[in-house]
PDB file of N, CA and C in Angstrom:
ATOM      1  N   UNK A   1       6.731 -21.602   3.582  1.00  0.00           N
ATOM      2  CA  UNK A   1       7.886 -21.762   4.453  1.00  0.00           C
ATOM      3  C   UNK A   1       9.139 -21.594   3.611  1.00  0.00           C
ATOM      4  N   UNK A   2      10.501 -20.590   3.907  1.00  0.00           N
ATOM      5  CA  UNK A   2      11.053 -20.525   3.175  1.00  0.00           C
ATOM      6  C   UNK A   2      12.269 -21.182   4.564  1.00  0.00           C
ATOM      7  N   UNK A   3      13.606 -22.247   3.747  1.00  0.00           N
ATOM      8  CA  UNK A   3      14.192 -22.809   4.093  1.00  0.00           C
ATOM      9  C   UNK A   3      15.969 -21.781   3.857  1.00  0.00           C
ATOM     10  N   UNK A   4      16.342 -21.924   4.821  1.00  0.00           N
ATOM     11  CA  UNK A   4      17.830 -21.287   4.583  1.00  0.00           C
ATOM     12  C   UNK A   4      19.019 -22.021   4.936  1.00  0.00           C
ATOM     13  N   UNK A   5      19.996 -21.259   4.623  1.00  0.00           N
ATOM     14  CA  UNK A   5      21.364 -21.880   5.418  1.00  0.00           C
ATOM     15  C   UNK A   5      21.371 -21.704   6.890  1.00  0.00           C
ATOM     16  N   UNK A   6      21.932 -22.792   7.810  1.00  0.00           N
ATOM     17  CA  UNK A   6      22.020 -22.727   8.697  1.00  0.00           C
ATOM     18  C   UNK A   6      23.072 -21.571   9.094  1.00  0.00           C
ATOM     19  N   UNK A   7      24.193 -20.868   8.919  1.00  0.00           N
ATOM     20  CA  UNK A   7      24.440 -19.481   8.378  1.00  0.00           C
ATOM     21  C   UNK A   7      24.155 -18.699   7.732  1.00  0.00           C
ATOM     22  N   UNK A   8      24.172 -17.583   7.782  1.00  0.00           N
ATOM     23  CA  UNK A   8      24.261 -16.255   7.294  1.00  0.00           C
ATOM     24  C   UNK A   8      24.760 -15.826   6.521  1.00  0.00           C
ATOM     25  N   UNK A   9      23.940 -15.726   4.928  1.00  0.00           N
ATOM     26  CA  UNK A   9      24.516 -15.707   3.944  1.00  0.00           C
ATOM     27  C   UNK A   9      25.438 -14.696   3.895  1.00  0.00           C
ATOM     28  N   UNK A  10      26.447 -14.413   3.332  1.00  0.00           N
ATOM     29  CA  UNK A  10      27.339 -13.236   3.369  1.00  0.00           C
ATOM     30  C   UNK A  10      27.861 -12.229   2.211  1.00  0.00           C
ATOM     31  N   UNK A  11      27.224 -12.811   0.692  1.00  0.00           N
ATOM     32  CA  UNK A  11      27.103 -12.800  -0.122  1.00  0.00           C
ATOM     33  C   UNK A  11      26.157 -11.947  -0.883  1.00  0.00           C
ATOM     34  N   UNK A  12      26.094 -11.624  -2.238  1.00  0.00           N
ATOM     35  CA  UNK A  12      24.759 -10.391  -2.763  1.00  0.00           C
ATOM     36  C   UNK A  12      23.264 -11.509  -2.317  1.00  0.00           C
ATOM     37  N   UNK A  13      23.949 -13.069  -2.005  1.00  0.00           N
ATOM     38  CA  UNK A  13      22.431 -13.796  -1.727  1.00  0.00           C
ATOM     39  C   UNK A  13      22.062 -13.314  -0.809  1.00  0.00           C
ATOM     40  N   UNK A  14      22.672 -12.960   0.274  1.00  0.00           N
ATOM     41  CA  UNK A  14      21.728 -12.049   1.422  1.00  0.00           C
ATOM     42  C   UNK A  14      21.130 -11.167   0.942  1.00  0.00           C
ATOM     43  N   UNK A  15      21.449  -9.884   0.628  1.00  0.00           N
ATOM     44  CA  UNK A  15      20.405  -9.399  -0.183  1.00  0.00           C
ATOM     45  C   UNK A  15      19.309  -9.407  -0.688  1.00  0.00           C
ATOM     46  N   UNK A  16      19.443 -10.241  -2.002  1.00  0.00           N
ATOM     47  CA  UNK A  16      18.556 -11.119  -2.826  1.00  0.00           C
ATOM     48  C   UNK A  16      17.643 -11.363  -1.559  1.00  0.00           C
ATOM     49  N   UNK A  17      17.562 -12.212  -0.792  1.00  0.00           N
ATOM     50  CA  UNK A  17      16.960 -12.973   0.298  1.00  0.00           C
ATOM     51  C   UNK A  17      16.042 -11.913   1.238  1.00  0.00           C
ATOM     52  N   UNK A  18      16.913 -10.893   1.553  1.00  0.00           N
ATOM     53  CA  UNK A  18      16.066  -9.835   2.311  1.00  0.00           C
ATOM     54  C   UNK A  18      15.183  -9.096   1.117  1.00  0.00           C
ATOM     55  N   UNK A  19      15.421  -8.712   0.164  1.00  0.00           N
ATOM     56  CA  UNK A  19      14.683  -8.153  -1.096  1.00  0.00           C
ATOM     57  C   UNK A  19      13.486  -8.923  -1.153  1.00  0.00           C
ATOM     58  N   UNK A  20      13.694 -10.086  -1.220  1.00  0.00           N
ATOM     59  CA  UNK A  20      12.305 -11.211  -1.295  1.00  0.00           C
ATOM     60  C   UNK A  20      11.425 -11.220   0.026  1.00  0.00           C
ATOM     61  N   UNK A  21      11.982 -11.596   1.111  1.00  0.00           N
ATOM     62  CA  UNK A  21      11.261 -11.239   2.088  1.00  0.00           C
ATOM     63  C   UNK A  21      10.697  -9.704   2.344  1.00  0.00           C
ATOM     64  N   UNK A  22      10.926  -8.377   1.953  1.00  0.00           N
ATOM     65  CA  UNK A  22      10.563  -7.786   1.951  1.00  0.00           C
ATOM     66  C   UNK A  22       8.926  -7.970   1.084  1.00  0.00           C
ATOM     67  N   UNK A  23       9.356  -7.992  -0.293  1.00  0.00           N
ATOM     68  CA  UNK A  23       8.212  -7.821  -0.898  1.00  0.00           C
ATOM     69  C   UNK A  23       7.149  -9.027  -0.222  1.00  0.00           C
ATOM     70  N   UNK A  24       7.740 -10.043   0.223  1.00  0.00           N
ATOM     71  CA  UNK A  24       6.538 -11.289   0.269  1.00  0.00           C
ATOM     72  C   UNK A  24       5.944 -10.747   1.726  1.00  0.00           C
ATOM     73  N   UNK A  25       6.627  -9.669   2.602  1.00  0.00           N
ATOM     74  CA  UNK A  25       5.570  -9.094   3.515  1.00  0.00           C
ATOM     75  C   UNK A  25       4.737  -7.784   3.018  1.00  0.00           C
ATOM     76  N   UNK A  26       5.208  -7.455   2.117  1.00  0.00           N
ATOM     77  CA  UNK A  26       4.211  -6.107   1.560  1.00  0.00           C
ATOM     78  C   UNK A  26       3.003  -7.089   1.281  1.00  0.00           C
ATOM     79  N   UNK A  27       2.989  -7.735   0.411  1.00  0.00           N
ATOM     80  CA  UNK A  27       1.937  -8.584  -0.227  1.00  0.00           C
ATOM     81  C   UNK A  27       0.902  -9.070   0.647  1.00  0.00           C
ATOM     82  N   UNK A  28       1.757  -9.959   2.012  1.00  0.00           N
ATOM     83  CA  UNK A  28       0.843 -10.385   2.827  1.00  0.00           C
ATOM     84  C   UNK A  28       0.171  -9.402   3.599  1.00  0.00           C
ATOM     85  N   UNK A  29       0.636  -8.152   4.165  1.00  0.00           N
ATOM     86  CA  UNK A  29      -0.204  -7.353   4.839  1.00  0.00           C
ATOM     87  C   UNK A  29      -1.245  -6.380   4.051  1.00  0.00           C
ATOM     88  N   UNK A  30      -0.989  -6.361   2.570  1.00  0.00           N
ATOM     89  CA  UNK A  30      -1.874  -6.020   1.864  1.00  0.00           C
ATOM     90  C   UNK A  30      -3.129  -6.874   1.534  1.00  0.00           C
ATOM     91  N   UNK A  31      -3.149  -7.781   1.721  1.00  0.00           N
ATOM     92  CA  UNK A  31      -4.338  -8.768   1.441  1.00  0.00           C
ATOM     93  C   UNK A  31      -5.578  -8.473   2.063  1.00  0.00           C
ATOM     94  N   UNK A  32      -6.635  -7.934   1.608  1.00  0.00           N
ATOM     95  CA  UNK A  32      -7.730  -7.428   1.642  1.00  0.00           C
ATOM     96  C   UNK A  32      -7.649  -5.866   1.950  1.00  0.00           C
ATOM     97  N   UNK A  33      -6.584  -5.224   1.447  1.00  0.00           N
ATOM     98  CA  UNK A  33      -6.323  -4.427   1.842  1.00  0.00           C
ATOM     99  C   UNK A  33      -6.821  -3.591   0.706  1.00  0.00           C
ATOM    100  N   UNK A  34      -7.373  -1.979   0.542  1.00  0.00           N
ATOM    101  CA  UNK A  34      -8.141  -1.210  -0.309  1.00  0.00           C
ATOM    102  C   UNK A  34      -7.628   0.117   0.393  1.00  0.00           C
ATOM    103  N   UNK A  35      -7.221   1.046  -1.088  1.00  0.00           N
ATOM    104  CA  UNK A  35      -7.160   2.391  -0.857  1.00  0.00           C
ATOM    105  C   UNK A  35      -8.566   3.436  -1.360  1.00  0.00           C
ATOM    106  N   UNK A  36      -8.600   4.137  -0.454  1.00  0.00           N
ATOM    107  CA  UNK A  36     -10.259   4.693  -0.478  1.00  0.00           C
ATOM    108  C   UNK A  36      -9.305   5.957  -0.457  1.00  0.00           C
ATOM    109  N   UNK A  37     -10.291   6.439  -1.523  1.00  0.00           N
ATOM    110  CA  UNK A  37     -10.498   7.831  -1.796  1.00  0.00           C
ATOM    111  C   UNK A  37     -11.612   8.437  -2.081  1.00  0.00           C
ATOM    112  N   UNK A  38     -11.783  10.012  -0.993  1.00  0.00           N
ATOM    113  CA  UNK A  38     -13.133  10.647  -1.657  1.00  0.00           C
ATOM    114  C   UNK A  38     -12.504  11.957  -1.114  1.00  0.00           C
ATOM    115  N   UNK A  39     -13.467  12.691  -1.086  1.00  0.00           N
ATOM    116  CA  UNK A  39     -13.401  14.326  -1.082  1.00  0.00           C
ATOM    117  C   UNK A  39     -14.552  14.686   0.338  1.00  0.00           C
ATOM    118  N   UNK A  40     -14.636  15.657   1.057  1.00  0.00           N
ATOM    119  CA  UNK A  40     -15.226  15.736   2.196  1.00  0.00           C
ATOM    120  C   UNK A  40     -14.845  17.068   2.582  1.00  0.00           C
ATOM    121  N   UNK A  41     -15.520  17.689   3.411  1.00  0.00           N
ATOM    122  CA  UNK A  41     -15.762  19.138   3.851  1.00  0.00           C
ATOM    123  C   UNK A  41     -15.085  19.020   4.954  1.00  0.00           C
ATOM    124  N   UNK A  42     -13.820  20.197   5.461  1.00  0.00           N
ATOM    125  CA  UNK A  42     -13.030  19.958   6.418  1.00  0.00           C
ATOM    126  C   UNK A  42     -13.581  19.693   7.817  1.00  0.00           C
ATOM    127  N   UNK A  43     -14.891  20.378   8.312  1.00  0.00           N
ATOM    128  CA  UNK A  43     -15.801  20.209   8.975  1.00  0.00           C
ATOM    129  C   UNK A  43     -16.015  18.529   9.507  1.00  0.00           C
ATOM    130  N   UNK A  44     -16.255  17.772   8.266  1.00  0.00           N
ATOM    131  CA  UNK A  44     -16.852  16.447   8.474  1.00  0.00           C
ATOM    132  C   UNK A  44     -15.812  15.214   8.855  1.00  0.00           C
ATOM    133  N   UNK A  45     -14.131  15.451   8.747  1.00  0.00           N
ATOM    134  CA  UNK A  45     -13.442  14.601   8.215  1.00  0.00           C
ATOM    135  C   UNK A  45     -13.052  14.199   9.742  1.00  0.00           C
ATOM    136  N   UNK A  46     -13.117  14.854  11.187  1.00  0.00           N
ATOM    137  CA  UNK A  46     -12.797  13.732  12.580  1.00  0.00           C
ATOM    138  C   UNK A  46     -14.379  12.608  12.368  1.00  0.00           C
ATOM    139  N   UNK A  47     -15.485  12.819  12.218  1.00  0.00           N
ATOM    140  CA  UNK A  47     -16.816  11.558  11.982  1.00  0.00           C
ATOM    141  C   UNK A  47     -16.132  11.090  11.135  1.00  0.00           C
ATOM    142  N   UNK A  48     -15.924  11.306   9.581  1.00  0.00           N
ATOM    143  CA  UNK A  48     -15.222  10.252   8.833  1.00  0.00           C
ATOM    144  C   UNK A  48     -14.262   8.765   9.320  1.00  0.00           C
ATOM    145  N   UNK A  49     -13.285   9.922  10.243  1.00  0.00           N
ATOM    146  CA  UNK A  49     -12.198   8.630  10.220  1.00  0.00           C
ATOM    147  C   UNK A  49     -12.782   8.320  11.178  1.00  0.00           C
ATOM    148  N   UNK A  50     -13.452   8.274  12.286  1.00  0.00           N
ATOM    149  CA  UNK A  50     -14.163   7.495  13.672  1.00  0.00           C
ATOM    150  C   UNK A  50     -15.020   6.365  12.452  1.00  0.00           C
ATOM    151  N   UNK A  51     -15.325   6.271  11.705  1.00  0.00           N
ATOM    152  CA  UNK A  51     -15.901   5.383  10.675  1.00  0.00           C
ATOM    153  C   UNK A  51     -14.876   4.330   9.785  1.00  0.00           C
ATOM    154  N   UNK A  52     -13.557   4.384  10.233  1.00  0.00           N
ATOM    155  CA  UNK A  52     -12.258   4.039   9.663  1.00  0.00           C
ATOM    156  C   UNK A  52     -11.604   3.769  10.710  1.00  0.00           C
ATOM    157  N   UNK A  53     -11.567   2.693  11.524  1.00  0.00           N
ATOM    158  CA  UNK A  53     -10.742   2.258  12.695  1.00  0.00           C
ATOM    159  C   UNK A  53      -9.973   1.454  12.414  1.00  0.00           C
ATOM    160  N   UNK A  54      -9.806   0.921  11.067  1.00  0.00           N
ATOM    161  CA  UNK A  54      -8.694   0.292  10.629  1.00  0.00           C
ATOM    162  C   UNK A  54      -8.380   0.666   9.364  1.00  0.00           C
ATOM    163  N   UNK A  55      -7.830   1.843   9.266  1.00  0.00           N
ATOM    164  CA  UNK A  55      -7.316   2.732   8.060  1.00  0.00           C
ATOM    165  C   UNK A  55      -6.288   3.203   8.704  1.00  0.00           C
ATOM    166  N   UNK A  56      -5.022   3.324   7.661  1.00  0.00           N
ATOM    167  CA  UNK A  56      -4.291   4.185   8.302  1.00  0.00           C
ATOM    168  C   UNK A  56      -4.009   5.259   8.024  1.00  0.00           C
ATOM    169  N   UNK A  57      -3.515   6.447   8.891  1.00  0.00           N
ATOM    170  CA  UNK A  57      -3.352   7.991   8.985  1.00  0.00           C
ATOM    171  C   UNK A  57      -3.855   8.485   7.812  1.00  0.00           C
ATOM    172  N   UNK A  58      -4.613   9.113   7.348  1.00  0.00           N
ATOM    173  CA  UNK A  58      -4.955   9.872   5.777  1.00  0.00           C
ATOM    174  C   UNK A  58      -4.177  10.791   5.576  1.00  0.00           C
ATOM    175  N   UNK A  59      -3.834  10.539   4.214  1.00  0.00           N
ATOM    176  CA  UNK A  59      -2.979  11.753   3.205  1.00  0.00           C
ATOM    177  C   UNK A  59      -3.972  12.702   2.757  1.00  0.00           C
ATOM    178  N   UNK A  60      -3.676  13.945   3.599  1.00  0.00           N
ATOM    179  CA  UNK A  60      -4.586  15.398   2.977  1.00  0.00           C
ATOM    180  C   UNK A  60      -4.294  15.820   1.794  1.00  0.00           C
ATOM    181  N   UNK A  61      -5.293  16.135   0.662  1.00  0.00           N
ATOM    182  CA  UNK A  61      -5.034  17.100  -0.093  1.00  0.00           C
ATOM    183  C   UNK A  61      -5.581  18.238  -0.224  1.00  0.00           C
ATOM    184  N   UNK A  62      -5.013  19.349  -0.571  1.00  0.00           N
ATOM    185  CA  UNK A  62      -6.247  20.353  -0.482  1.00  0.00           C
ATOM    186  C   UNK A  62      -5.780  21.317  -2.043  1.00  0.00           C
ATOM    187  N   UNK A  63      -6.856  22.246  -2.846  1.00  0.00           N
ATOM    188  CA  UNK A  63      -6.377  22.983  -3.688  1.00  0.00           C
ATOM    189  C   UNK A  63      -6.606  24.633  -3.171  1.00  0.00           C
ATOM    190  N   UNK A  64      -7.276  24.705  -2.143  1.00  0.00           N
ATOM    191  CA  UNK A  64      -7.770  25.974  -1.437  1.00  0.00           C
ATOM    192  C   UNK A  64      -7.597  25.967   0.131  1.00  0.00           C
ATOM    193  N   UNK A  65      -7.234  27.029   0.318  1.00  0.00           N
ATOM    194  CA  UNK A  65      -7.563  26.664   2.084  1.00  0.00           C
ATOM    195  C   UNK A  65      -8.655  27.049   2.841  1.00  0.00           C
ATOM    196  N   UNK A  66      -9.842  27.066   2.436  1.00  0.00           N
ATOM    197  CA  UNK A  66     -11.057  26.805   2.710  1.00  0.00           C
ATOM    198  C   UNK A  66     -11.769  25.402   2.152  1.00  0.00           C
ATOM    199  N   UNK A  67     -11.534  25.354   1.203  1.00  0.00           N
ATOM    200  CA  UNK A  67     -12.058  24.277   0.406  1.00  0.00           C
ATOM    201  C   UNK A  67     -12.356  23.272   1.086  1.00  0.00           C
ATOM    202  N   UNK A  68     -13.010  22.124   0.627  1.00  0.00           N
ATOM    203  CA  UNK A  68     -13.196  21.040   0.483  1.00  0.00           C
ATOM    204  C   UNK A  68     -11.415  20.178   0.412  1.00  0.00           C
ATOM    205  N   UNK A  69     -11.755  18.803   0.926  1.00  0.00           N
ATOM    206  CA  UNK A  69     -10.278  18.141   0.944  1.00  0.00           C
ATOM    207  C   UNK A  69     -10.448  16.852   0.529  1.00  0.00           C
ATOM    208  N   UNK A  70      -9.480  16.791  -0.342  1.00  0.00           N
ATOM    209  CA  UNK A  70      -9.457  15.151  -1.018  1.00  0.00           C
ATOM    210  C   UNK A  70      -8.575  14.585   0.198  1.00  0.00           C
ATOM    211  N   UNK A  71      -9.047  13.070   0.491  1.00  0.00           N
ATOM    212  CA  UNK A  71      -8.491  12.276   1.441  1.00  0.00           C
ATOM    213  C   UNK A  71      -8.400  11.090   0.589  1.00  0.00           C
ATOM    214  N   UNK A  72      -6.985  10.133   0.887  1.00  0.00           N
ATOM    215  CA  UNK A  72      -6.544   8.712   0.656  1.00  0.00           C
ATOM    216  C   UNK A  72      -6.251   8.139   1.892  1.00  0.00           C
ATOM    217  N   UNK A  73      -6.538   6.902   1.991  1.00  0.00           N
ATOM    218  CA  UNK A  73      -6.060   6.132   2.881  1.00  0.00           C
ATOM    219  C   UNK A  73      -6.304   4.714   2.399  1.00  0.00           C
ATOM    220  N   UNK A  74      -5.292   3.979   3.505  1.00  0.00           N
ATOM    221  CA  UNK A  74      -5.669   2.444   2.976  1.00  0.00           C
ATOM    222  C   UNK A  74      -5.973   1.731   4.046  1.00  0.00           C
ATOM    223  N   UNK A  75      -6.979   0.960   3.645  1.00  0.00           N
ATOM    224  CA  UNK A  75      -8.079   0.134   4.709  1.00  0.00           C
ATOM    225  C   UNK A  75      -7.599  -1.175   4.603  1.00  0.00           C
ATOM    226  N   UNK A  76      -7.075  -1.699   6.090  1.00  0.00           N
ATOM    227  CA  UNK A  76      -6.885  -3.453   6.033  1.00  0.00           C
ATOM    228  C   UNK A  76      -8.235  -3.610   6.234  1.00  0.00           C
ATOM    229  N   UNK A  77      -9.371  -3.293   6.198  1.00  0.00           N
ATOM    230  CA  UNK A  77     -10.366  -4.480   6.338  1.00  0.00           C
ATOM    231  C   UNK A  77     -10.895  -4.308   5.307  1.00  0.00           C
ATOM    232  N   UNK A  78     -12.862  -5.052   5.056  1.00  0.00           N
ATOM    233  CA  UNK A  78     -13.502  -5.549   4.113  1.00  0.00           C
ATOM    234  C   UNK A  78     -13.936  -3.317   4.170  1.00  0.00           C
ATOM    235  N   UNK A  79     -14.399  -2.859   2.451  1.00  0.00           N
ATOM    236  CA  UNK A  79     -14.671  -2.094   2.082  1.00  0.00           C
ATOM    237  C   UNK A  79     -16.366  -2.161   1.612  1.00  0.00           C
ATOM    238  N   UNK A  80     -16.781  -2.635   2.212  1.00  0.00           N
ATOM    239  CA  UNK A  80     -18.414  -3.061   1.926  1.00  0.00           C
ATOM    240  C   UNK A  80     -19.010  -1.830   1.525  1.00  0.00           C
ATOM    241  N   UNK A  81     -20.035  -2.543   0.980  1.00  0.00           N
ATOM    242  CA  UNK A  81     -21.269  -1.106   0.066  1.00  0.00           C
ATOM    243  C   UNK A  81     -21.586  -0.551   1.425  1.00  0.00           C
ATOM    244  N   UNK A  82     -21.840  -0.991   2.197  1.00  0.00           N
ATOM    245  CA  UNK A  82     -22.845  -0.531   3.475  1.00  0.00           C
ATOM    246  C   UNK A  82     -21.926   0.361   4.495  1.00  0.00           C
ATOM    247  N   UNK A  83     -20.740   0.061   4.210  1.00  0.00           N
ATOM    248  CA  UNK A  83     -19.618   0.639   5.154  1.00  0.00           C
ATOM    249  C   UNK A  83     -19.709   2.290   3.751  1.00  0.00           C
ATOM    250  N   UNK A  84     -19.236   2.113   3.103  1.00  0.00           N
ATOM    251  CA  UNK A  84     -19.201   3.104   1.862  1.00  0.00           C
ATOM    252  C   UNK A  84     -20.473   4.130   1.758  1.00  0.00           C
ATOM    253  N   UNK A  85     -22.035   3.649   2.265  1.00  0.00           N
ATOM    254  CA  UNK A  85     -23.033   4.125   2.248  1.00  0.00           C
ATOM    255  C   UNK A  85     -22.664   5.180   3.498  1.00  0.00           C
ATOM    256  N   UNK A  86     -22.304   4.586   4.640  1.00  0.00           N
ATOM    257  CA  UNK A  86     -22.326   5.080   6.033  1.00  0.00           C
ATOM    258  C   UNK A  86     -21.438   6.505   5.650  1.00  0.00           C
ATOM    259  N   UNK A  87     -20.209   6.108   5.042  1.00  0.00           N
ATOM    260  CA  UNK A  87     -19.244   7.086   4.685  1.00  0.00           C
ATOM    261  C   UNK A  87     -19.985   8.525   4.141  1.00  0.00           C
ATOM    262  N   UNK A  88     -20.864   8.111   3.230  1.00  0.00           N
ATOM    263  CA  UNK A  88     -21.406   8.893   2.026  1.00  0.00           C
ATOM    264  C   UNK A  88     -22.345   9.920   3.306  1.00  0.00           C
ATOM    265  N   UNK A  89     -22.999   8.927   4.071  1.00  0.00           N
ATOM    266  CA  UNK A  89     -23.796   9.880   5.127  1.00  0.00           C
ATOM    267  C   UNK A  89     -23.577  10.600   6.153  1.00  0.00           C
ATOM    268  N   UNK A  90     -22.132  10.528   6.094  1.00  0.00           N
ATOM    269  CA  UNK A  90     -21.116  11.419   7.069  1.00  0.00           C
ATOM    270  C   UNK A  90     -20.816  12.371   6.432  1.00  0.00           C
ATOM    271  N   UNK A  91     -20.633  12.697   4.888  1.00  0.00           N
ATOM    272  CA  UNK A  91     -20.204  13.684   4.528  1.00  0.00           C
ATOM    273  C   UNK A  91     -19.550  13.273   3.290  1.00  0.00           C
ATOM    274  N   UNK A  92     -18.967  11.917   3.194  1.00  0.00           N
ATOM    275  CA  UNK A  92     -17.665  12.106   2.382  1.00  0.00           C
ATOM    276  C   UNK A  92     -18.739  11.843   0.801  1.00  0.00           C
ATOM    277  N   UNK A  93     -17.660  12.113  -0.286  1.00  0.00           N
ATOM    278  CA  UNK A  93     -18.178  12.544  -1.315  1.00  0.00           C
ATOM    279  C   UNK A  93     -17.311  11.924  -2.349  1.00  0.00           C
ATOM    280  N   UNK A  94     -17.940  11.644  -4.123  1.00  0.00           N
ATOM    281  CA  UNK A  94     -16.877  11.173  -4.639  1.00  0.00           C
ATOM    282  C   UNK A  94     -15.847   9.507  -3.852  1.00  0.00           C
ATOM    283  N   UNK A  95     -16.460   8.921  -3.389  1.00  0.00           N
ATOM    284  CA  UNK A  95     -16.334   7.880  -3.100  1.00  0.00           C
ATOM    285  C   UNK A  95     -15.107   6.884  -4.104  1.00  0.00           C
ATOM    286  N   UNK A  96     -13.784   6.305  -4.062  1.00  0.00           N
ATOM    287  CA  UNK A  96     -13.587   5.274  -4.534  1.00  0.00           C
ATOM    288  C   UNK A  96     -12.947   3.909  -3.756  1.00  0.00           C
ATOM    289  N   UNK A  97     -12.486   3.038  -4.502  1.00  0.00           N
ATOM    290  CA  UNK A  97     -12.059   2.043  -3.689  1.00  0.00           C
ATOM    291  C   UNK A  97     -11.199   1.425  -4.982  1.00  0.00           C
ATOM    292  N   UNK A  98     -10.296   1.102  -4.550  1.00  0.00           N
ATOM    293  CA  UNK A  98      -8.912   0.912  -5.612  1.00  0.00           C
ATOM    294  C   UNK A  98      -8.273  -0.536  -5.207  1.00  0.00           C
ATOM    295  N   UNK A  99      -8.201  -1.269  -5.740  1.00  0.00           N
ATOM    296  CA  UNK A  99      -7.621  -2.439  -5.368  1.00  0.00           C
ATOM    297  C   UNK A  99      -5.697  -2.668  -5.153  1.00  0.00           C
ATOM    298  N   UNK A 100      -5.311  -2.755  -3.969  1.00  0.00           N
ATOM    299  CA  UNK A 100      -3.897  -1.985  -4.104  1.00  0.00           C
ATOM    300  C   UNK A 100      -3.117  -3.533  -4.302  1.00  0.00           C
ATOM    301  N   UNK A 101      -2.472  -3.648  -5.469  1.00  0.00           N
ATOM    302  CA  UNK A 101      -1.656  -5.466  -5.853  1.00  0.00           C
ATOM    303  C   UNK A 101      -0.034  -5.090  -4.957  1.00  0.00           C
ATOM    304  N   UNK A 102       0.610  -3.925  -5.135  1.00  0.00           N
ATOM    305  CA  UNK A 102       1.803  -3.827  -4.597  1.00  0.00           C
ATOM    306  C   UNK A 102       1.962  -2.800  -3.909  1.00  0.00           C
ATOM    307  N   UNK A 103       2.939  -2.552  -2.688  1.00  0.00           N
ATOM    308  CA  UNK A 103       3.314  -1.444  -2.463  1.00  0.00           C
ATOM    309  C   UNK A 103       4.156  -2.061  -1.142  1.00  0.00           C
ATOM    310  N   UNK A 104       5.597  -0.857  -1.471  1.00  0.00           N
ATOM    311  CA  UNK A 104       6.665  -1.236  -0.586  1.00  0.00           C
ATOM    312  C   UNK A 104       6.485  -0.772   0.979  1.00  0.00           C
ATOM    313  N   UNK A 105       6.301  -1.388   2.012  1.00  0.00           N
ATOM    314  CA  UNK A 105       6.212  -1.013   3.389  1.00  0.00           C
ATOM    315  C   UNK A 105       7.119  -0.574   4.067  1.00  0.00           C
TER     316      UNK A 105
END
């Protein structure tokens, strides 16, 4: 619980104050939160994300435009072996899971 002035600071402490509340909501909506990355055949990647209902939008990469495509995204839920297995049997490939401590929302 964070306590304030009954006004509106008017000062660089406002600031300060919104700066902090910013980061202390990045933090909280990151909590159990995991960025997954793998690689997958353009073919396979609408089954992929139907396997990702709480991921958000994936960042495409590609080095060819046929190729194969590296995908990131970050998952608010649990990243389980068994969820990761399922992935692997859809297609996706190169599998990781990254533990994300910060990032500005």
């Amino acid at each position: 619980v964070l306590a304030g002035p009954a006004r509106e600071l008017g000062d660089q402490r406002a600031d300060l104050a919104a700066m902090l509340l910013r980061r202390m909501d990045g933090v909280l909506k990151l909590k159990d939160s995991k960025l997954l990355m793998f690689r997958a055949d353009r073919a396979t990647v609408p089954a992929l994300l139907r396997l990702l209902p709480d991921a958000d939008p994936p960042t495409y990469l590609s080095s060819e435009a046929s190729g194969p495509l590296s995908l990131q995204t970050m998952c608010h839920g649990l990243v389980t072996w068994q969820r990761l297995e399922e992935l692997e049997r859809a297609g996706a490939q190169g599998l990781m899971v990254l533990a994300v401590e910060r990032s500005l929302a």
